[in-house]
Protein backbone atom coordinates (compact mmCIF):
# COMPACT_ATOMS: atom_id res chain seq x y z
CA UNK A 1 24.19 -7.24 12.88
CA UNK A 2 20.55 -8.81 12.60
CA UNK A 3 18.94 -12.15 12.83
CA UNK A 4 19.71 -14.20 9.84
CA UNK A 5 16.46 -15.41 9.45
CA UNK A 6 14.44 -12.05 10.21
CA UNK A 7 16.01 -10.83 6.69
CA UNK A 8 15.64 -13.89 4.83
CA UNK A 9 12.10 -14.42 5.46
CA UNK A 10 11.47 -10.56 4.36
CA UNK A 11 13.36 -10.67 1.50
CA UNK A 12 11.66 -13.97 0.43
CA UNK A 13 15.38 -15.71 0.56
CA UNK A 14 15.94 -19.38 0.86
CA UNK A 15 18.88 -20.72 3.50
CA UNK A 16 20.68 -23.88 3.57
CA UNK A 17 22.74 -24.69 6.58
CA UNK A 18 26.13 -26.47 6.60
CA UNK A 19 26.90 -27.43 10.42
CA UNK A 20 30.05 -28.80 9.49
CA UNK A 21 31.44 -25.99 7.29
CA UNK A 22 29.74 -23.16 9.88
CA UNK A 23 28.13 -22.04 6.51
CA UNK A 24 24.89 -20.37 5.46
CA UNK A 25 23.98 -19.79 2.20
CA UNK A 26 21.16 -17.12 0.80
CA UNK A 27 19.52 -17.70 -2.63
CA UNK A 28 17.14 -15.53 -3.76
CA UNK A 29 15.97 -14.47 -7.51
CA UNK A 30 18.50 -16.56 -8.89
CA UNK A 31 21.81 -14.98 -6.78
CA UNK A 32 23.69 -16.84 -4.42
CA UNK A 33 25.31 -15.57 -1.00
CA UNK A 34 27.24 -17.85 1.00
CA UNK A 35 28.50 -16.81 4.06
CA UNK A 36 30.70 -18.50 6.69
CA UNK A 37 30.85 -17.96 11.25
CA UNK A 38 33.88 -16.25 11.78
CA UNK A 39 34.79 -15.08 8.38
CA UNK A 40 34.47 -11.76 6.90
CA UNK A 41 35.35 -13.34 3.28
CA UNK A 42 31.87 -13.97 1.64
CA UNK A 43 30.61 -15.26 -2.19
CA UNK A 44 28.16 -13.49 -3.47
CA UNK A 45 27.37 -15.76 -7.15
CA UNK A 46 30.75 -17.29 -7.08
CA UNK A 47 32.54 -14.22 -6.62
CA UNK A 48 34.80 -13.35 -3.00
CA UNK A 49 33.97 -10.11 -1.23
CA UNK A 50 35.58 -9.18 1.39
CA UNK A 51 33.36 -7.45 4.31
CA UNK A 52 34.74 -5.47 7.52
CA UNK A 53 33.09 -7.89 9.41
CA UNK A 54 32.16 -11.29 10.04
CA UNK A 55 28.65 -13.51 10.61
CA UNK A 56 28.87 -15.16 14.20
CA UNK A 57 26.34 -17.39 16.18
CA UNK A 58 24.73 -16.11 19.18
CA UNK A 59 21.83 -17.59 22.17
CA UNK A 60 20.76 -19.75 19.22
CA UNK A 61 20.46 -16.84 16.62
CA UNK A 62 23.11 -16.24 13.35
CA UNK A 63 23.81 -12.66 13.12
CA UNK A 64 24.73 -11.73 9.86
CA UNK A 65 25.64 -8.01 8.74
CA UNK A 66 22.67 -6.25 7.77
CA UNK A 67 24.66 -4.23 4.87
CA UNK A 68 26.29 -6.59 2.93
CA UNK A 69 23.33 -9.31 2.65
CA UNK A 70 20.91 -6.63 1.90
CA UNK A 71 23.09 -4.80 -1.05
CA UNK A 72 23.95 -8.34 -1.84
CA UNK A 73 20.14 -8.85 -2.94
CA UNK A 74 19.95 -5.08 -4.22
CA UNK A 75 18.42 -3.16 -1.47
CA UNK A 76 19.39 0.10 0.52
CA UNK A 77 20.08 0.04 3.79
CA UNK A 78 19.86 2.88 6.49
CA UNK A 79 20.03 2.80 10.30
CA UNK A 80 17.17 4.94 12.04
CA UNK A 81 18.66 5.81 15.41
CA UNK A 82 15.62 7.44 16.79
CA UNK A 83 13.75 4.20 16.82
CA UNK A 84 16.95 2.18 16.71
CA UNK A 85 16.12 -0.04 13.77
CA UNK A 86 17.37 -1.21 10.78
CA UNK A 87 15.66 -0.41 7.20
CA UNK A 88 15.77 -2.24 4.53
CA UNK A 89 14.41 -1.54 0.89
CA UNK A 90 13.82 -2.11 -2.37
CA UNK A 91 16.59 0.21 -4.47
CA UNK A 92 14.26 1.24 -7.14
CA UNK A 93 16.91 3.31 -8.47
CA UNK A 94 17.84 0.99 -10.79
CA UNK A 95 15.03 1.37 -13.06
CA UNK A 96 15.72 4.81 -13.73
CA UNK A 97 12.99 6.90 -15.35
CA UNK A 98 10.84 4.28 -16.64
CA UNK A 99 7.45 3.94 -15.17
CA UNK A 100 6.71 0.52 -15.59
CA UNK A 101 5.67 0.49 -11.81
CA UNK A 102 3.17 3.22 -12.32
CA UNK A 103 1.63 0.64 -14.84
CA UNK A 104 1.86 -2.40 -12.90
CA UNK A 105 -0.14 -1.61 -9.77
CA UNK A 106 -3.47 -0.40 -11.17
CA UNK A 107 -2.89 -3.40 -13.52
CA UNK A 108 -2.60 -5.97 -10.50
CA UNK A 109 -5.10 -3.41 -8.12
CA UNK A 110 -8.51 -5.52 -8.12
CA UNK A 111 -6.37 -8.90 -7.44
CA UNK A 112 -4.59 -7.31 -5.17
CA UNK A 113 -7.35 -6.04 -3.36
CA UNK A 114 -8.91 -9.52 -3.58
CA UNK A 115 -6.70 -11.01 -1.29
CA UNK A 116 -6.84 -8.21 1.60
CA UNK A 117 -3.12 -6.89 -0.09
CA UNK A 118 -2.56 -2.90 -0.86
CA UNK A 119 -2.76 -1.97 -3.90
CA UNK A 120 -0.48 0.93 -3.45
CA UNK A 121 2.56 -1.07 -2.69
CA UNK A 122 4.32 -3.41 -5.30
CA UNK A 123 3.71 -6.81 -4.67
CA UNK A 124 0.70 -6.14 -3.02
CA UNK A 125 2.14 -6.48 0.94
CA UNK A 126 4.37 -5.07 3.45
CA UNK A 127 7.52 -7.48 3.34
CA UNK A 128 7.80 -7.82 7.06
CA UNK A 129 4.31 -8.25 7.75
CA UNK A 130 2.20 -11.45 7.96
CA UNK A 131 -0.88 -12.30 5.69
CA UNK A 132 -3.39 -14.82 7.21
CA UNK A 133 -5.53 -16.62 4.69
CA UNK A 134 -9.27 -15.88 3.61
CA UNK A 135 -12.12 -18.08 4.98
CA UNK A 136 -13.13 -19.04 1.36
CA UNK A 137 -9.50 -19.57 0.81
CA UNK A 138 -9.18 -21.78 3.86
CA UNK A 139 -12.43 -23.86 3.23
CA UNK A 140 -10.91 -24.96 -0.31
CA UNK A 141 -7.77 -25.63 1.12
CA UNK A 142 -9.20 -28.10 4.02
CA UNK A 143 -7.20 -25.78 6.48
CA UNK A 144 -7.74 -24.49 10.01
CA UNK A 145 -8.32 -20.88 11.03
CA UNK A 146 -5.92 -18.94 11.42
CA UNK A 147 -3.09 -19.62 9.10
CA UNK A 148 -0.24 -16.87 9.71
CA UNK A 149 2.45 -16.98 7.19
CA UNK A 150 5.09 -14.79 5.64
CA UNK A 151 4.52 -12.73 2.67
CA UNK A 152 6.97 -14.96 0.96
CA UNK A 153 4.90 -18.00 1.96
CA UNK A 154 2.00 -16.48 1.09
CA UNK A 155 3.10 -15.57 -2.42
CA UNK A 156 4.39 -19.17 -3.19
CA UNK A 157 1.56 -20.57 -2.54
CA UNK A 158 -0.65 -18.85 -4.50
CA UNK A 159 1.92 -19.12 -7.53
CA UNK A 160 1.68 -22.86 -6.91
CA UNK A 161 -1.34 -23.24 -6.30
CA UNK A 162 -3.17 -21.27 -8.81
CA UNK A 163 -0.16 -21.51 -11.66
CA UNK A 164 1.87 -24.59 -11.04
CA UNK A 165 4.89 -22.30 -10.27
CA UNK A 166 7.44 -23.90 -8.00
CA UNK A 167 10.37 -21.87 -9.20
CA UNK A 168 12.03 -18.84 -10.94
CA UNK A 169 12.28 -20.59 -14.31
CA UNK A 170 8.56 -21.44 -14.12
CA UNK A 171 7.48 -18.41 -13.48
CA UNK A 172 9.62 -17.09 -16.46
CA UNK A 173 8.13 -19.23 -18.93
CA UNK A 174 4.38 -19.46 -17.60
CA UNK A 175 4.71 -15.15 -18.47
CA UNK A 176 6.65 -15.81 -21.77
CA UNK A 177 3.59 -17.94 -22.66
CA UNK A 178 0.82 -15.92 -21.41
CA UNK A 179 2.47 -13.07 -23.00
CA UNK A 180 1.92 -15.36 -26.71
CA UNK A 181 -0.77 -17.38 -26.21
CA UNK A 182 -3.03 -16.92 -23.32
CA UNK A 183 -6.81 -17.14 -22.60
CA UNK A 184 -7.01 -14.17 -25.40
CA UNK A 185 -6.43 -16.93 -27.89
CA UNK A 186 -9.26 -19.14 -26.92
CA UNK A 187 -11.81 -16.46 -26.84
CA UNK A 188 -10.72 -15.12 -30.54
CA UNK A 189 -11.01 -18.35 -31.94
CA UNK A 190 -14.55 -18.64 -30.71
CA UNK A 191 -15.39 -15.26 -31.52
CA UNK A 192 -14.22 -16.00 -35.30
CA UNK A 193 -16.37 -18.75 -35.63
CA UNK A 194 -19.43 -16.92 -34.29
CA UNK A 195 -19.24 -13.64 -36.60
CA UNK A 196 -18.72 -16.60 -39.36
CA UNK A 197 -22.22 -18.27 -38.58
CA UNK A 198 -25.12 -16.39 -40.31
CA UNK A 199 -27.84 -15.33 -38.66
CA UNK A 200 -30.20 -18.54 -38.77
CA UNK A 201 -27.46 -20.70 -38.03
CA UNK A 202 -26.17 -18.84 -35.03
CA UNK A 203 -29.70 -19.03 -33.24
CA UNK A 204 -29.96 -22.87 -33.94
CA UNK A 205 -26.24 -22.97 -32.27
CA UNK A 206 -27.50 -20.81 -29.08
CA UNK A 207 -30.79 -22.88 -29.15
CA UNK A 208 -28.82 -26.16 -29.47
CA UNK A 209 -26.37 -25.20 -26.60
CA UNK A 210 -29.30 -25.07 -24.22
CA UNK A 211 -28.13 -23.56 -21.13
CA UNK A 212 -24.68 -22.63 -22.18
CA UNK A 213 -26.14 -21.15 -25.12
CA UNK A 214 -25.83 -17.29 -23.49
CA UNK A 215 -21.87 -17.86 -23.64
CA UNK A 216 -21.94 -17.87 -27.50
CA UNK A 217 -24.19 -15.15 -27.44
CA UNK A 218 -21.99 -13.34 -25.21
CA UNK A 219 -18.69 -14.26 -27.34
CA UNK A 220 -20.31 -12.49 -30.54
CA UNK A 221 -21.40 -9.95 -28.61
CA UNK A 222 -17.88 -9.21 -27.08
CA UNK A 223 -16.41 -9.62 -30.62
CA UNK A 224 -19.00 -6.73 -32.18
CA UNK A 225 -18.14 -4.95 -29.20
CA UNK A 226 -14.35 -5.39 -28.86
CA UNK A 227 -12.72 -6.07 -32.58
CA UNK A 228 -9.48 -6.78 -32.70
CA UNK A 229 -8.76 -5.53 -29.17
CA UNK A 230 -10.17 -8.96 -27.88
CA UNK A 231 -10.51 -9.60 -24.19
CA UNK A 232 -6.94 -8.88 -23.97
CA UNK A 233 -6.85 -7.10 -20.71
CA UNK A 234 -7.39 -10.00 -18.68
CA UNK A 235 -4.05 -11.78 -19.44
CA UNK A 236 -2.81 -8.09 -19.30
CA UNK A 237 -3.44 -8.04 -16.13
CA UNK A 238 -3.03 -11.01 -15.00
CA UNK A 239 0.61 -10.93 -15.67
CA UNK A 240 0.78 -8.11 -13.50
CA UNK A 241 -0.16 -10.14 -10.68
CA UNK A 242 2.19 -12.55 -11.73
CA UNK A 243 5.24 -10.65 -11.57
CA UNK A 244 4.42 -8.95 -8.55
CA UNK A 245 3.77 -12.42 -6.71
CA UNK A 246 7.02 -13.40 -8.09
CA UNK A 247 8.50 -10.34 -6.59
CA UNK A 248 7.17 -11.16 -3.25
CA UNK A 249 8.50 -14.53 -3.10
CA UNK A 250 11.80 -13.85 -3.80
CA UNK A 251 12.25 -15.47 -7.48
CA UNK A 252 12.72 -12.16 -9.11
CA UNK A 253 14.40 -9.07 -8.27
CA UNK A 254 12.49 -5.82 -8.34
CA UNK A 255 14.08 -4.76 -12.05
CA UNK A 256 13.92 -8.39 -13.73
CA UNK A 257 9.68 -8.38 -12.54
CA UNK A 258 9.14 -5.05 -14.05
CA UNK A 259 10.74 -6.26 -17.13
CA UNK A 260 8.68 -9.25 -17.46
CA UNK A 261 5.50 -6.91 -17.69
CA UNK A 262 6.75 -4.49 -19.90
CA UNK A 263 5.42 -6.21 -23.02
CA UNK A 264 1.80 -6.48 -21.67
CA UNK A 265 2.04 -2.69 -20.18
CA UNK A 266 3.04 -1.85 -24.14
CA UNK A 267 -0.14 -3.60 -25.37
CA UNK A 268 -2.36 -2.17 -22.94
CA UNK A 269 -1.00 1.55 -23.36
CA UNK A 270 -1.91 0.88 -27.25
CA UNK A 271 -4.74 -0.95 -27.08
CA UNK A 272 -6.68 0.92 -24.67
CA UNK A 273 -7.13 4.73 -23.85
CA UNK A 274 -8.42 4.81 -20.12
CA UNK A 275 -8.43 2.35 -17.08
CA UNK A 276 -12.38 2.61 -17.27
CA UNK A 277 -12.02 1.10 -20.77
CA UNK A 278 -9.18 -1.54 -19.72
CA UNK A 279 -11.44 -2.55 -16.48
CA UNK A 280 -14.29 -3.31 -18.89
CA UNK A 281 -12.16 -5.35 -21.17
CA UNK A 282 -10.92 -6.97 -18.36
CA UNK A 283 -14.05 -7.81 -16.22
CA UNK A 284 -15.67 -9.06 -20.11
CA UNK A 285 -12.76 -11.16 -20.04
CA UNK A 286 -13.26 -12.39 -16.71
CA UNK A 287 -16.99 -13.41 -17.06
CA UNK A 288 -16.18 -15.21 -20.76
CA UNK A 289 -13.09 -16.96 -19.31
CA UNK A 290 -15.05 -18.37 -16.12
CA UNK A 291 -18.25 -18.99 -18.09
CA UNK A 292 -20.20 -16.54 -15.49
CA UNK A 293 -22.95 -14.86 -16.89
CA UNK A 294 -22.69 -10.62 -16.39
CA UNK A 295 -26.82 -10.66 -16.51
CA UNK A 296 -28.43 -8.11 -18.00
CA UNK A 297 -26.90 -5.31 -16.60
CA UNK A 298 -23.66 -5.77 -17.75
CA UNK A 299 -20.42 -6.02 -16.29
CA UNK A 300 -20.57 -2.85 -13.91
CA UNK A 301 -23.66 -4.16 -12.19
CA UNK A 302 -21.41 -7.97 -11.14
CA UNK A 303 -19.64 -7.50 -7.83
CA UNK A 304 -16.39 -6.91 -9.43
CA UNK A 305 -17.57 -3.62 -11.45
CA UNK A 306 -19.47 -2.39 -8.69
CA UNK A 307 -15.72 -3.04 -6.62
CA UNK A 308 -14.33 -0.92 -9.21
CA UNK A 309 -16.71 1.72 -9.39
CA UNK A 310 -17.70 2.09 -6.05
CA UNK A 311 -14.08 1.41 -4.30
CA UNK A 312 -11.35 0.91 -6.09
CA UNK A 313 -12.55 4.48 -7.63
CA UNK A 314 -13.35 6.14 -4.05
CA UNK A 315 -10.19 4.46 -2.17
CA UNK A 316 -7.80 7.03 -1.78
CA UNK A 317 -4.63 4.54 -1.89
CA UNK A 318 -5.96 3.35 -5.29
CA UNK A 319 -7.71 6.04 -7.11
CA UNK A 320 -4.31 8.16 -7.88
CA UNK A 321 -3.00 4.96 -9.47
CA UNK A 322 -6.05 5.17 -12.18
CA UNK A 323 -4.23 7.87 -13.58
CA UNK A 324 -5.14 7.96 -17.51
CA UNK A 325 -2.61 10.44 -18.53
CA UNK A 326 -0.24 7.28 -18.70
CA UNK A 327 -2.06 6.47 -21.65
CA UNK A 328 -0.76 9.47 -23.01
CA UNK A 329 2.76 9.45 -22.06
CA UNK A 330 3.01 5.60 -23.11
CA UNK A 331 5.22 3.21 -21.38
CA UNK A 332 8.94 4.51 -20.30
CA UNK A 333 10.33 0.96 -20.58
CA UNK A 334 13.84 -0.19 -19.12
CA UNK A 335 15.81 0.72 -21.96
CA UNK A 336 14.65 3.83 -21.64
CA UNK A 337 16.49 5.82 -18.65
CA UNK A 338 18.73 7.45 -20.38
CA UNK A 339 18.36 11.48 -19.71
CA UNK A 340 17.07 12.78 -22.84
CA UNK A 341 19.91 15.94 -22.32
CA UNK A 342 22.69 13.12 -22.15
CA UNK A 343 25.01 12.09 -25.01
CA UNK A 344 25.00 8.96 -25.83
């Protein structure tokens, strides 16, 4: 039996209390648990299960059973009697073979990283730890220092902040779209009408720009340099972060995430043959989609290449995950976990 809340905040669960009824009820990634003091008959979406034993209030605290609430929401659970604690985690057994995680976190690594999270663990953050904001991130928010939160918390808030996401659904459709028709869209427009413009008309377009001019210099640049591979990486990986955050905050489970980034780890593995290459697409992206000028170095000499070369590349947590054989083997997707010796 463990605190109600304890697991709920970890998980990234929301719970509604009815005083009258004695009832608690769970939601998380669009399943509902509903549990009641004193019963051992629970819903979990509607449907009764029966457990062998029952929630109960106690110094202030609902116990719930660690077992059922965690399977409920598709974890494992196992009971470490040297240290006398409960584990719970993520059953990742139910994506079988595919290795759709092995393409999410170097996706997601340098946001990730970005916000003090680990890169080697999905989502980015230890669920039963707490993340306290950034000093940048604090200053834009008009906040005081510290600000402690949950993972969960944390999560939301950058999905809301930074996305508009407030829900599941949201969240669902925001990746549907950037999957279509994100920034990738804008840039290839503009990089159409600069290979159209001959040469005398493009430098009376840079020279009438003024100071912006260097961004349509840099869009035909990125188009000679690019083709038809665009600065696709960025929304690439930007859904990674996406689904992972989503994760974290408990409006997906761990399978329905990974299959929202299976269509943008099935570009990049065909697109692109190495992480170097899908970095440099990516950090291009970056600099054309925030109108920051690289300088004349190029993208590795900004402070995000050099992170890349000179970190991400030398951390020993991250640099296994930059492993360009994927490229080779191609995404395992979640359709397909079948053994290859089975008969179907």
């Amino acid at each position: 039996m463990v605190p109600l809340r304890a697991v709920a905040e970890a998980l990234g669960a929301d719970v509604s209390w009815d005083q009258s009824a004695g009832q608690v009820t769970l939601t998380r990634a669009g399943s509902i648990v509903t549990m009641t003091l004193g019963s051992a008959t629970a819903t979990l979406d509607g449907e009764t299960v029966e457990m062998d034993v029952a929630p109960y209030a106690s110094d202030g605290r609902t116990l719930i059973p660690a077992r059922y609430v965690a399977e409920f929401f598709g974890q494992k659970v196992a009971w470490n009697g040297e240290e006398r604690r409960v584990e719970i985690t993520e059953d990742k057994s139910v994506m079988g073979r595919s290795n759709l995680e092995a393409w999410a976190l170097p996706m997601g690594a340098m946001m990730v990283l970005a916000y003090h999270g680990d890169a080697s663990l999905y989502g980015g953050y230890s669920r039963t730890g707490l993340t306290v904001a950034s000093l940048s991130e604090l200053k834009e928010l008009g906040e005081p220092y510290p600000i402690h939160q949950t993972v969960a918390e944390y999560t939301r808030q950058k999905l809301e902040r930074y996305w508009g996401v407030t829900n599941r659904e949201e969240l669902m459709a925001v990746v549907a779209e950037l999957t279509l028709d994100g920034s990738d869209s804008d840039y290839r427009w503009a990089a159409v009408l600069a290979l159209r413009l001959s040469e005398e008309e493009f430098e009376a377009a840079v020279t009438a720009a003024g100071d912006e001019g260097w961004r349509l210099a840099y869009t035909k640049e990125l188009a000679q340099k690019w083709g038809d591979k665009g600065i696709w990486a960025l929304d690439l990986f930007r859904m990674s972060n996406l689904v992972q955050w989503g994760y974290t905050a408990g409006y997906l489970t761990y399978r329905e995430s990974l299959a929202l980034l299976e269509p943008a780890a099935a570009i990049l593995s065909t697109q692109f043959s190495s992480w170097d290459e899908a970095y440099e697409n990516y950090l291009d992206g970056y600099h054309w989609r925030t109108w920051t000028e690289p300088g004349e170095g190029g993208v590795w000499e900004t402070p995000l290449g050099r992170s890349y070369q000179e970190q991400m590349k030398q951390d020993p947590r991250v640099a296994p995950l930059l492993d360009d054989s994927l490229f080779e083997t191609g995404v395992i997707g979640i359709l397909e976990q079948t053994d290859p010796g089975a008969v179907v």
